[in-house]
C-alpha atoms as a PDB file:
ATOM      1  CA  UNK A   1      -8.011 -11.848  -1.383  1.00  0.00           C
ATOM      2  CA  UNK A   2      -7.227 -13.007   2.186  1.00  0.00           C
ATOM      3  CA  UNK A   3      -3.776 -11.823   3.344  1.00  0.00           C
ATOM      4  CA  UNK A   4      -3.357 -15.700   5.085  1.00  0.00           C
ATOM      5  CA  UNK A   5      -4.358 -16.987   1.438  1.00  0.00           C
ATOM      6  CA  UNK A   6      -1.359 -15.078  -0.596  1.00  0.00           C
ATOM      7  CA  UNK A   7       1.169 -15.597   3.058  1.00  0.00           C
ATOM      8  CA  UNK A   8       0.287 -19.199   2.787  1.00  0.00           C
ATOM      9  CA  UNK A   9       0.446 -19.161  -0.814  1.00  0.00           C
ATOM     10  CA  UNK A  10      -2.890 -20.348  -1.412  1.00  0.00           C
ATOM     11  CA  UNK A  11      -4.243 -17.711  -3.110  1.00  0.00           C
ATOM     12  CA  UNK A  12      -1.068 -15.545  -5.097  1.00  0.00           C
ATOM     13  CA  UNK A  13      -2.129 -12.388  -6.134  1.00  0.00           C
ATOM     14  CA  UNK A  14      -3.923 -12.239  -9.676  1.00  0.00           C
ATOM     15  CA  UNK A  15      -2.670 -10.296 -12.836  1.00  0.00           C
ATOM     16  CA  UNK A  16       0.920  -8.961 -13.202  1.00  0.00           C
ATOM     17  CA  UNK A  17      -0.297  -5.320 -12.489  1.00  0.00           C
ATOM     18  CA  UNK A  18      -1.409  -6.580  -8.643  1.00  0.00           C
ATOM     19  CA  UNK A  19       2.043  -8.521  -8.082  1.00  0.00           C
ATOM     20  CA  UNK A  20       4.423  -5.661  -9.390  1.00  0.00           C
ATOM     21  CA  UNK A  21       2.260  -2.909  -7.064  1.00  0.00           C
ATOM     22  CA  UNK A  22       3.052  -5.643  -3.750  1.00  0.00           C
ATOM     23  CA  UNK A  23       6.916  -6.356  -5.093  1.00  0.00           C
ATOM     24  CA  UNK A  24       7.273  -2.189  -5.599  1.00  0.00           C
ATOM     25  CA  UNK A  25       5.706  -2.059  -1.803  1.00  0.00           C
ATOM     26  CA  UNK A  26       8.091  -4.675  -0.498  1.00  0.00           C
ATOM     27  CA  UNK A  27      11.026  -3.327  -2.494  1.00  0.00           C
ATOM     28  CA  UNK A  28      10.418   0.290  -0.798  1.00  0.00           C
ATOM     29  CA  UNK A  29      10.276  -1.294   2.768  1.00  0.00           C
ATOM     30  CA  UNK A  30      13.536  -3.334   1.936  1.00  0.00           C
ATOM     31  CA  UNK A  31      15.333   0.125   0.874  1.00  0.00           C
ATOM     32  CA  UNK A  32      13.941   2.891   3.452  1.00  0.00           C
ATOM     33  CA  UNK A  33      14.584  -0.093   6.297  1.00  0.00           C
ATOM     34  CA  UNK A  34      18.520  -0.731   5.240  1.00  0.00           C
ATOM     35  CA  UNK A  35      18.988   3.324   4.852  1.00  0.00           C
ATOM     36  CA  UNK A  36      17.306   3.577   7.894  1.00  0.00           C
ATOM     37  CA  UNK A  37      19.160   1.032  10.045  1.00  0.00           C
ATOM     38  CA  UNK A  38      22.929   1.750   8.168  1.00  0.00           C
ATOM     39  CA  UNK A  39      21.962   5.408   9.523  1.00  0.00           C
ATOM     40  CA  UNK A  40      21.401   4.650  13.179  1.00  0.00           C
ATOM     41  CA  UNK A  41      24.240   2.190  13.056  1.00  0.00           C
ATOM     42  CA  UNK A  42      26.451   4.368  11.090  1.00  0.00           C
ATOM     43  CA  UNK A  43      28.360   1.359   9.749  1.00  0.00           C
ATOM     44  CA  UNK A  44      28.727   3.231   6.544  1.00  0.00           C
ATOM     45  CA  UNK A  45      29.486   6.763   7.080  1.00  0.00           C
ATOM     46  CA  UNK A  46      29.641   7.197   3.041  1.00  0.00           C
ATOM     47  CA  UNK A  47      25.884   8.667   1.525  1.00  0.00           C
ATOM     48  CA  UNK A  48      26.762   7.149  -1.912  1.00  0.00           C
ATOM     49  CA  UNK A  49      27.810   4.031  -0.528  1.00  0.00           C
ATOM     50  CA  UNK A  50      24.431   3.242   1.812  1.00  0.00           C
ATOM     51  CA  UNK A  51      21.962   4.770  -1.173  1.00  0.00           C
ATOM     52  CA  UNK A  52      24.125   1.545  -3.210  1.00  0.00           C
ATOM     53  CA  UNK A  53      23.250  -0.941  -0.506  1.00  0.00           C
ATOM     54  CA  UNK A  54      19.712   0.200  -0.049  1.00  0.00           C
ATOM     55  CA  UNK A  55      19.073  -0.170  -3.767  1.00  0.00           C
ATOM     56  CA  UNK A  56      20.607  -3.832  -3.427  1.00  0.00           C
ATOM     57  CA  UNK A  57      18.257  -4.696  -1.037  1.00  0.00           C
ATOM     58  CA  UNK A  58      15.277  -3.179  -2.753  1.00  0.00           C
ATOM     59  CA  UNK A  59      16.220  -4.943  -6.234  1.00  0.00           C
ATOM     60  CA  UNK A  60      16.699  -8.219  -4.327  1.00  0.00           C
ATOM     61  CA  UNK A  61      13.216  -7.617  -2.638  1.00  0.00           C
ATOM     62  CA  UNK A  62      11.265  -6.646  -5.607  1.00  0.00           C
ATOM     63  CA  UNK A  63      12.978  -9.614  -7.721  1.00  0.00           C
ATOM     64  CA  UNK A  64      12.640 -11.945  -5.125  1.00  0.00           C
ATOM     65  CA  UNK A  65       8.896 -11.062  -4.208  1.00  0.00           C
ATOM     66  CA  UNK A  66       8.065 -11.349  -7.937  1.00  0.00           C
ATOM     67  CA  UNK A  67       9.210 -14.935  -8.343  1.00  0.00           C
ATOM     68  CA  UNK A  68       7.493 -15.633  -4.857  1.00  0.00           C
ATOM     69  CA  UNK A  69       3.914 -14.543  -6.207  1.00  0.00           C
ATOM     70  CA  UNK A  70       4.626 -15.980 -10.235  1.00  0.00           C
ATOM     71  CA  UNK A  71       5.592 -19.170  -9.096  1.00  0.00           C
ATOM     72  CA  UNK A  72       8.959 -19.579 -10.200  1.00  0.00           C
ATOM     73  CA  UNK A  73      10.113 -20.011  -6.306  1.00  0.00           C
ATOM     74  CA  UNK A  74       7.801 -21.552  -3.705  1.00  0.00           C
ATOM     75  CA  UNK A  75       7.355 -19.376  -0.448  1.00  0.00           C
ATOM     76  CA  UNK A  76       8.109 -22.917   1.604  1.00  0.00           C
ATOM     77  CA  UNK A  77       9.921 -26.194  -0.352  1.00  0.00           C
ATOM     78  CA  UNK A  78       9.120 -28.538   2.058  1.00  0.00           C
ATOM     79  CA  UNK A  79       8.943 -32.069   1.679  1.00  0.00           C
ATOM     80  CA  UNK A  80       5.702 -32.102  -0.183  1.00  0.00           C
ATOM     81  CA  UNK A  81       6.978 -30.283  -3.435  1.00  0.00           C
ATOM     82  CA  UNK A  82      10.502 -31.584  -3.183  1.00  0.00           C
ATOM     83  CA  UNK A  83      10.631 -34.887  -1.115  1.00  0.00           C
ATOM     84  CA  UNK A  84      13.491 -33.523   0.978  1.00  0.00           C
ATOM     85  CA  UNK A  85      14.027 -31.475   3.992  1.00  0.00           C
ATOM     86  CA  UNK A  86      14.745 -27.782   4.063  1.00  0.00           C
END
């Protein structure tokens, strides 16, 4: 598997097992990088409140990555799958 293939959608990832280990990877760089950053910016002071937000943001990468790589949401609707502009 060629990373261009599965960017460019070419070649998704095979099996469920292969696609839920990349979703878990890019829901775990969508929570440590929103912890991270609301740290340094301190625009939430409150623990609780930024361990909330991170989770957001990991459940709406992991989610969103997984209907990327099934299928159920194309990586680019362009004019070729929808016959309109994006």
């Amino acid at each position: 598997m060629k990373v261009e293939e599965v960017l460019n959608h070419v070649d998704p990832p095979n099996g469920l097992k292969e696609q839920i280990v990349n979703a878990v990877i890019v829901a775990g760089f969508n929570f440590f990088s929103t912890l991270a950053s609301l740290s340094v910016t301190q625009i939430i002071t409150n623990p609780v409140t930024a361990l909330i937000a991170s989770a957001t943001s990991a459940g709406l990468g992991f989610f969103g990555s997984l209907m990327v790589q099934r299928g159920i949401a194309s990586y680019r609707a362009g004019k070729e799958e929808t016959g309109r502009t994006v």
